[in-house]
PDB file of N, CA and C in Angstrom:
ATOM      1  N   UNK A   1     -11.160  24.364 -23.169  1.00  0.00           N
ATOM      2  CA  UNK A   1     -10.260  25.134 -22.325  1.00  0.00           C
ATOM      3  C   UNK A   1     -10.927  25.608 -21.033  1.00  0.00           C
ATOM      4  N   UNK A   2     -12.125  25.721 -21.191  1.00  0.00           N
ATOM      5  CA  UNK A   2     -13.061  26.169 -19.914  1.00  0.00           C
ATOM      6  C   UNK A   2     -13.649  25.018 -19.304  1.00  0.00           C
ATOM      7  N   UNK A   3     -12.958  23.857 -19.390  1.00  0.00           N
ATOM      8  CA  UNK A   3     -13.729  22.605 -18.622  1.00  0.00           C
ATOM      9  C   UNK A   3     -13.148  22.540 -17.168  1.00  0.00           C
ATOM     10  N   UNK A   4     -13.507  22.376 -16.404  1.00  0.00           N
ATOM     11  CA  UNK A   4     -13.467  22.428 -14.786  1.00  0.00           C
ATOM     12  C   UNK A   4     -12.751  21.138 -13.957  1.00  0.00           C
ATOM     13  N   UNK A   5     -11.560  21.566 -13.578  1.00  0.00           N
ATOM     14  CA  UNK A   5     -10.750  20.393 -12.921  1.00  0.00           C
ATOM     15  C   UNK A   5     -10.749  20.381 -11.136  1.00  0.00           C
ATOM     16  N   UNK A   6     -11.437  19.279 -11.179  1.00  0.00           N
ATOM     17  CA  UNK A   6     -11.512  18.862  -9.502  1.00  0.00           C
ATOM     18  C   UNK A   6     -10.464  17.464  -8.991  1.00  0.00           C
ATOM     19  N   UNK A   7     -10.503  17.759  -7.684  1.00  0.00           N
ATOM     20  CA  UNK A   7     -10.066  16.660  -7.109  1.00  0.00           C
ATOM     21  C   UNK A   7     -10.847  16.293  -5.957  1.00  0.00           C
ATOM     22  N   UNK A   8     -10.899  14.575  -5.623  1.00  0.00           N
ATOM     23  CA  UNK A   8     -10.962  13.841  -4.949  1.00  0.00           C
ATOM     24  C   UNK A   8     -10.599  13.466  -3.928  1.00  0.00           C
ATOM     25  N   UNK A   9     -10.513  14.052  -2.841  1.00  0.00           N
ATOM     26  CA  UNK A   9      -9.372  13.483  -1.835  1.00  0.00           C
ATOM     27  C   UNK A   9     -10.097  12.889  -0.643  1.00  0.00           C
ATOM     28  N   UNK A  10      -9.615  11.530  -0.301  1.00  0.00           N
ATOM     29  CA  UNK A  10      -9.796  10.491   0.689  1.00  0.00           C
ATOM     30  C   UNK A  10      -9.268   9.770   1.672  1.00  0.00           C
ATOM     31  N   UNK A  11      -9.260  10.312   2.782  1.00  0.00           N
ATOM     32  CA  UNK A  11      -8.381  10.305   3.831  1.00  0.00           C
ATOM     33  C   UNK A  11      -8.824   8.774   4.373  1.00  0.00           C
ATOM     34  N   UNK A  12      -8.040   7.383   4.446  1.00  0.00           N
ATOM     35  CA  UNK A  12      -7.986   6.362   3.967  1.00  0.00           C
ATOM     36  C   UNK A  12      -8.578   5.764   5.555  1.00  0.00           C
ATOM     37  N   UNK A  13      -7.819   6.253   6.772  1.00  0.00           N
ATOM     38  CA  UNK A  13      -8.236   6.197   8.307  1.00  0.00           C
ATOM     39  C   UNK A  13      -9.835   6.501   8.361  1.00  0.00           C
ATOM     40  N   UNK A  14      -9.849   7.989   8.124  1.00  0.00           N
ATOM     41  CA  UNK A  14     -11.171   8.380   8.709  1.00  0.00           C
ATOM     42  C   UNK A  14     -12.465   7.812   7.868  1.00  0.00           C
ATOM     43  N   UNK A  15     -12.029   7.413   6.562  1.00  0.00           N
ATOM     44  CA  UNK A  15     -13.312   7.195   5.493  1.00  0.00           C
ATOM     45  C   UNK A  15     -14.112   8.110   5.449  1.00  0.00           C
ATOM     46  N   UNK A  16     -12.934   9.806   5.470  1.00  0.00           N
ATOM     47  CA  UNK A  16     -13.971  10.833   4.678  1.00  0.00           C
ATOM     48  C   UNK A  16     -12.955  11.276   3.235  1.00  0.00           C
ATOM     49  N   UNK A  17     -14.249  11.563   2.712  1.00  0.00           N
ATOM     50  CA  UNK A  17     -13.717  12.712   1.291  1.00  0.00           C
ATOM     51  C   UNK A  17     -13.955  13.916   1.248  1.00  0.00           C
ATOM     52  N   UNK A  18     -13.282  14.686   0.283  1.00  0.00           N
ATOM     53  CA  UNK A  18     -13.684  15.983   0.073  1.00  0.00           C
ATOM     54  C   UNK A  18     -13.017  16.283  -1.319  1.00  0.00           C
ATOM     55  N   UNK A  19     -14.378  16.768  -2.026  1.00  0.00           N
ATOM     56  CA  UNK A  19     -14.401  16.998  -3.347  1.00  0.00           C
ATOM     57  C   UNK A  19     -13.925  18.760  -3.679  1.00  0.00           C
ATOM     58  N   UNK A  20     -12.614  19.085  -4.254  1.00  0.00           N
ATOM     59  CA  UNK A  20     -11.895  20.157  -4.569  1.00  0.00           C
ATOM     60  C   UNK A  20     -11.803  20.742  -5.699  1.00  0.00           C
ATOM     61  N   UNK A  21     -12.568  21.703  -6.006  1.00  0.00           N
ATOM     62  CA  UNK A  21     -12.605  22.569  -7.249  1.00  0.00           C
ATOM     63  C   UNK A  21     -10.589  23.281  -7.574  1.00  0.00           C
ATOM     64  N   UNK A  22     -10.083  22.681  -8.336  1.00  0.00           N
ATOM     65  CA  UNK A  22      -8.960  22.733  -8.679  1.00  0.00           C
ATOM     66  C   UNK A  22      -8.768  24.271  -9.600  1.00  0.00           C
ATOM     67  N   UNK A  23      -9.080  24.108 -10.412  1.00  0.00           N
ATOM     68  CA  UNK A  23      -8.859  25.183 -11.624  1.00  0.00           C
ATOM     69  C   UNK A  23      -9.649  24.979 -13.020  1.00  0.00           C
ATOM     70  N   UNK A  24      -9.506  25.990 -13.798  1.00  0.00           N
ATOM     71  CA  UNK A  24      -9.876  25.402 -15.248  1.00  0.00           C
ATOM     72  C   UNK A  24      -8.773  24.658 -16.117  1.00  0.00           C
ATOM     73  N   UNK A  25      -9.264  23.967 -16.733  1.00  0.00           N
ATOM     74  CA  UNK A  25      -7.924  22.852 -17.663  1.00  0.00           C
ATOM     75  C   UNK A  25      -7.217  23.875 -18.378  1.00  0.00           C
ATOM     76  N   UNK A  26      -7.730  25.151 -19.104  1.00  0.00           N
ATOM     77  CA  UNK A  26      -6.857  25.705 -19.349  1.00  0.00           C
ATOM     78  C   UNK A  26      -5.614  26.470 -18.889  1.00  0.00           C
ATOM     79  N   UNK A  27      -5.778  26.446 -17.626  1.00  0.00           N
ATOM     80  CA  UNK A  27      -5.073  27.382 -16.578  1.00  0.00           C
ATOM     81  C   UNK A  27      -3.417  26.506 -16.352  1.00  0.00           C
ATOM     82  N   UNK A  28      -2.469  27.024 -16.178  1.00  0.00           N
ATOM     83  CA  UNK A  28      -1.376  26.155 -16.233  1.00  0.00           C
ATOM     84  C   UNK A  28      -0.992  26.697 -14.563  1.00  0.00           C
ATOM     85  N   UNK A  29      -0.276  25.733 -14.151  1.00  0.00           N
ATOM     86  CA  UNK A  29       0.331  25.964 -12.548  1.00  0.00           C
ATOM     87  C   UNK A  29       0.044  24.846 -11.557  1.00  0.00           C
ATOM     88  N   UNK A  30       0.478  25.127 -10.132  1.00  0.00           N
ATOM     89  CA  UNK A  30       0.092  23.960  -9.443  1.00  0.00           C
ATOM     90  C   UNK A  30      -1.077  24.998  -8.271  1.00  0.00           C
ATOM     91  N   UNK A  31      -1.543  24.114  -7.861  1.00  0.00           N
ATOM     92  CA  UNK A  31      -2.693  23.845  -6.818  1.00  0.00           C
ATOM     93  C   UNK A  31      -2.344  23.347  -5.191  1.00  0.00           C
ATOM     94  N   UNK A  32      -2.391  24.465  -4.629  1.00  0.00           N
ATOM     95  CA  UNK A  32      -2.265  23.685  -3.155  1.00  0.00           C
ATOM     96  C   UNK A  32      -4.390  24.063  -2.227  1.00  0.00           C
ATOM     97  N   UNK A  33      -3.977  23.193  -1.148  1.00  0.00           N
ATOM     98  CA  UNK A  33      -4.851  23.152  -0.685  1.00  0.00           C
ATOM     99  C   UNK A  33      -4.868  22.194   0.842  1.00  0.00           C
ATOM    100  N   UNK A  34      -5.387  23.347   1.780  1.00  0.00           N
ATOM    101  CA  UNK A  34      -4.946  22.790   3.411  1.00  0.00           C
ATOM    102  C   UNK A  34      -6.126  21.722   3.405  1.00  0.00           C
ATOM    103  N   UNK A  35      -5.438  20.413   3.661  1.00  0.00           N
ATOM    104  CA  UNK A  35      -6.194  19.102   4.045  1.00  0.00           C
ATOM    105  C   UNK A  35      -7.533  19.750   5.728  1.00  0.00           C
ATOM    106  N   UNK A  36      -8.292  19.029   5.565  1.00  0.00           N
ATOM    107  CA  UNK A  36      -9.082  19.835   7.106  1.00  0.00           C
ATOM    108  C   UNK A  36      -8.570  19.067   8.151  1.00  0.00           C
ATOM    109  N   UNK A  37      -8.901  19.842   9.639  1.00  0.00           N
ATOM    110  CA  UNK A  37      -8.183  19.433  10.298  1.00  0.00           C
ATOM    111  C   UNK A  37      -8.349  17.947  10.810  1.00  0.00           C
ATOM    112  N   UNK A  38      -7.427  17.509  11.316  1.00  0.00           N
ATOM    113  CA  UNK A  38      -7.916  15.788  11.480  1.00  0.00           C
ATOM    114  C   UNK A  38      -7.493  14.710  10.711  1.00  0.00           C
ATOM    115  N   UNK A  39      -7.163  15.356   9.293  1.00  0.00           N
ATOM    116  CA  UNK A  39      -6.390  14.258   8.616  1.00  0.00           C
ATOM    117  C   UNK A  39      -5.745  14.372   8.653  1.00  0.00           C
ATOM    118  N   UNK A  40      -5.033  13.304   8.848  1.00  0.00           N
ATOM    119  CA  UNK A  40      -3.305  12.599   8.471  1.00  0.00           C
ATOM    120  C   UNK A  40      -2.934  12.670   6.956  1.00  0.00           C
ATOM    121  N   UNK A  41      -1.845  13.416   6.455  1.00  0.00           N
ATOM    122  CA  UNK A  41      -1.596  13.558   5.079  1.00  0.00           C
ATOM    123  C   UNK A  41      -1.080  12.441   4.255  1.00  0.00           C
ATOM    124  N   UNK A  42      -0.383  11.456   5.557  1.00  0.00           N
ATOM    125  CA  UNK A  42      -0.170  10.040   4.573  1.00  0.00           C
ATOM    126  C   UNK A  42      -0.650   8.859   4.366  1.00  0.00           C
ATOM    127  N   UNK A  43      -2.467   9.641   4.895  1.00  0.00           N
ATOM    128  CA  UNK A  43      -3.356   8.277   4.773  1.00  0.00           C
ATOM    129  C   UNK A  43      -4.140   9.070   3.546  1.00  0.00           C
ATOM    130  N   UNK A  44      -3.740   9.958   3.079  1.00  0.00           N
ATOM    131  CA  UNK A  44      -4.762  10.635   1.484  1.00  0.00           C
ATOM    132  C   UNK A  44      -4.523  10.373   0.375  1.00  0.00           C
ATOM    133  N   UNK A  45      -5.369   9.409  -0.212  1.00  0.00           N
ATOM    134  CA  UNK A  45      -5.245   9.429  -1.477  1.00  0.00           C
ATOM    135  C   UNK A  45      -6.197  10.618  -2.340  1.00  0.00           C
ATOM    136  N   UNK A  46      -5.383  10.697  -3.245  1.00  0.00           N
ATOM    137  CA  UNK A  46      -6.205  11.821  -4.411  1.00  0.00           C
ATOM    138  C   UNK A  46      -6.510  11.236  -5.865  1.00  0.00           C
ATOM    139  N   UNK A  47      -7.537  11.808  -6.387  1.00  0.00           N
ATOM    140  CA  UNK A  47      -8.100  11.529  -7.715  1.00  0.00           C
ATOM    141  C   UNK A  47      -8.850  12.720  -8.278  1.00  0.00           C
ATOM    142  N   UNK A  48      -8.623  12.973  -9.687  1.00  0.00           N
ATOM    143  CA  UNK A  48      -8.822  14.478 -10.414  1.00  0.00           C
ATOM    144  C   UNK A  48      -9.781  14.171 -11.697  1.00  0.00           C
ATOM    145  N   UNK A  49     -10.327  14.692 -11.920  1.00  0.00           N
ATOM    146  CA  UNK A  49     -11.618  14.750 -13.334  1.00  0.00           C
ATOM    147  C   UNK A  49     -11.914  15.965 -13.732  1.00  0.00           C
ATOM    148  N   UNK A  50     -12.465  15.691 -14.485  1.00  0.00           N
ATOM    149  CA  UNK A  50     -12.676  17.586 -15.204  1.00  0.00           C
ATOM    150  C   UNK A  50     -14.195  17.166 -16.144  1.00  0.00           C
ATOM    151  N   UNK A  51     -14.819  18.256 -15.591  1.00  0.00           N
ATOM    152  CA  UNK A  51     -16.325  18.104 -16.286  1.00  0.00           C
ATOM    153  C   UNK A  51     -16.280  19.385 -16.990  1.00  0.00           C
ATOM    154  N   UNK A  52     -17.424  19.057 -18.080  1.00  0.00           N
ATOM    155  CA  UNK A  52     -17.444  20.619 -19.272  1.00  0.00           C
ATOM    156  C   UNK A  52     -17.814  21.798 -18.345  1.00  0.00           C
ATOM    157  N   UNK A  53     -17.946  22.837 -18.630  1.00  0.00           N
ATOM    158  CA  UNK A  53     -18.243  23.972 -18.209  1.00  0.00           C
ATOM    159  C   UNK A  53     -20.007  23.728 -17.743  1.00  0.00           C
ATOM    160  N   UNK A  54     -20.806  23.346 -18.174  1.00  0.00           N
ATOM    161  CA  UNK A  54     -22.191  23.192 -18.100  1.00  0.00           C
ATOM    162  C   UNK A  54     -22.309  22.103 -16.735  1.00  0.00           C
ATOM    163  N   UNK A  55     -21.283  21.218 -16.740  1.00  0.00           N
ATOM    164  CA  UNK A  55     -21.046  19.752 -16.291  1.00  0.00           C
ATOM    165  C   UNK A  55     -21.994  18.671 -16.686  1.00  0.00           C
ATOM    166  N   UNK A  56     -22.236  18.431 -18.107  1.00  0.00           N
ATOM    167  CA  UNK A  56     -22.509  17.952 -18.634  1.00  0.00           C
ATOM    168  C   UNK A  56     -22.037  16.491 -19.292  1.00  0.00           C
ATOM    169  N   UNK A  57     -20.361  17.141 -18.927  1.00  0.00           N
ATOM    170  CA  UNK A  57     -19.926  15.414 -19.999  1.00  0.00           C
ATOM    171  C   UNK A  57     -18.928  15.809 -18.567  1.00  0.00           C
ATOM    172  N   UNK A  58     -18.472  14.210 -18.453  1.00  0.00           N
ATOM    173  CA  UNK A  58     -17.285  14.199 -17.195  1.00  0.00           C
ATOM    174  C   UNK A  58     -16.464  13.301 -17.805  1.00  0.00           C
ATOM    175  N   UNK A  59     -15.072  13.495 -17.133  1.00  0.00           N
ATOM    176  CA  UNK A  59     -13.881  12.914 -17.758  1.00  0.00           C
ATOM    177  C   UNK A  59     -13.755  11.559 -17.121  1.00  0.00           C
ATOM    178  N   UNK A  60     -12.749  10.196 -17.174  1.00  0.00           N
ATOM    179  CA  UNK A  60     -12.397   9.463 -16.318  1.00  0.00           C
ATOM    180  C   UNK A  60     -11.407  10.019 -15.360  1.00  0.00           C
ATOM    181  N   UNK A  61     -11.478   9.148 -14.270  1.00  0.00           N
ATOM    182  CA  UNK A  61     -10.544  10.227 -13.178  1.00  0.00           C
ATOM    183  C   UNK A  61      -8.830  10.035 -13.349  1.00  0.00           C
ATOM    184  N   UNK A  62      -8.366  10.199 -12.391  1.00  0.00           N
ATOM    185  CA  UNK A  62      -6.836   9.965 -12.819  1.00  0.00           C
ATOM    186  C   UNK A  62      -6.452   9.928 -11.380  1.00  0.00           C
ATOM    187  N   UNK A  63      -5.450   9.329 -11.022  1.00  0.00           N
ATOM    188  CA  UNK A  63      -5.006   9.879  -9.636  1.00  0.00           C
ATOM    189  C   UNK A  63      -3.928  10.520  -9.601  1.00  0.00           C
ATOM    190  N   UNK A  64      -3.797  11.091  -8.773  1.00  0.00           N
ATOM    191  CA  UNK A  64      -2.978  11.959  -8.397  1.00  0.00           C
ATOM    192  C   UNK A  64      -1.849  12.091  -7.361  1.00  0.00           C
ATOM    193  N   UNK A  65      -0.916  12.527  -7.757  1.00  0.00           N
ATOM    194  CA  UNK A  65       0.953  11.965  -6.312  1.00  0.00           C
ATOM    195  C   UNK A  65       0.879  13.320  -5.788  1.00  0.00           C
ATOM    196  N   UNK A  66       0.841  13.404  -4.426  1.00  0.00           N
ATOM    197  CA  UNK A  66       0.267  14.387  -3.718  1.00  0.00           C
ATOM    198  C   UNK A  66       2.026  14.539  -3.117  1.00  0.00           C
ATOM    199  N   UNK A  67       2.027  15.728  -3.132  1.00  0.00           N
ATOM    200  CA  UNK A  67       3.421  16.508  -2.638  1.00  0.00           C
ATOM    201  C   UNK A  67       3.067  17.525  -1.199  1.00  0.00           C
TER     202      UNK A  67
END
């Protein structure tokens, strides 16, 4: 319940990322978060993983439909 959910996000033009501390898996709700300035929102793809609390074991990623 305390494992740590991030996201991935990769703005597809510029060929940058930025790695986003989301929430804990136990936590229920949604997540927003202002893209930085410069990207275009419909060149971002997203992808989410969740590592243990220690970050010790990591999940496979998943992607994500960005609203």
């Amino acid at each position: 319940m305390d494992d740590r959910v991030y996201a991935v996000l990769f703005e597809t033009a510029l060929k940058r990322l930025k790695i986003v501390t989301l929430r804990n898996r136990g936590e229920s709700g949604s997540t927003s978060f202002a893209l930085p300035k410069g990207w275009d929102n419909s060149k971002v793809v997203a992808y989410c993983f969740a590592t243990s609390k220690n970050g010790s074991q990591v999940s496979d990623s998943e992607y994500l439909i960005i609203e």
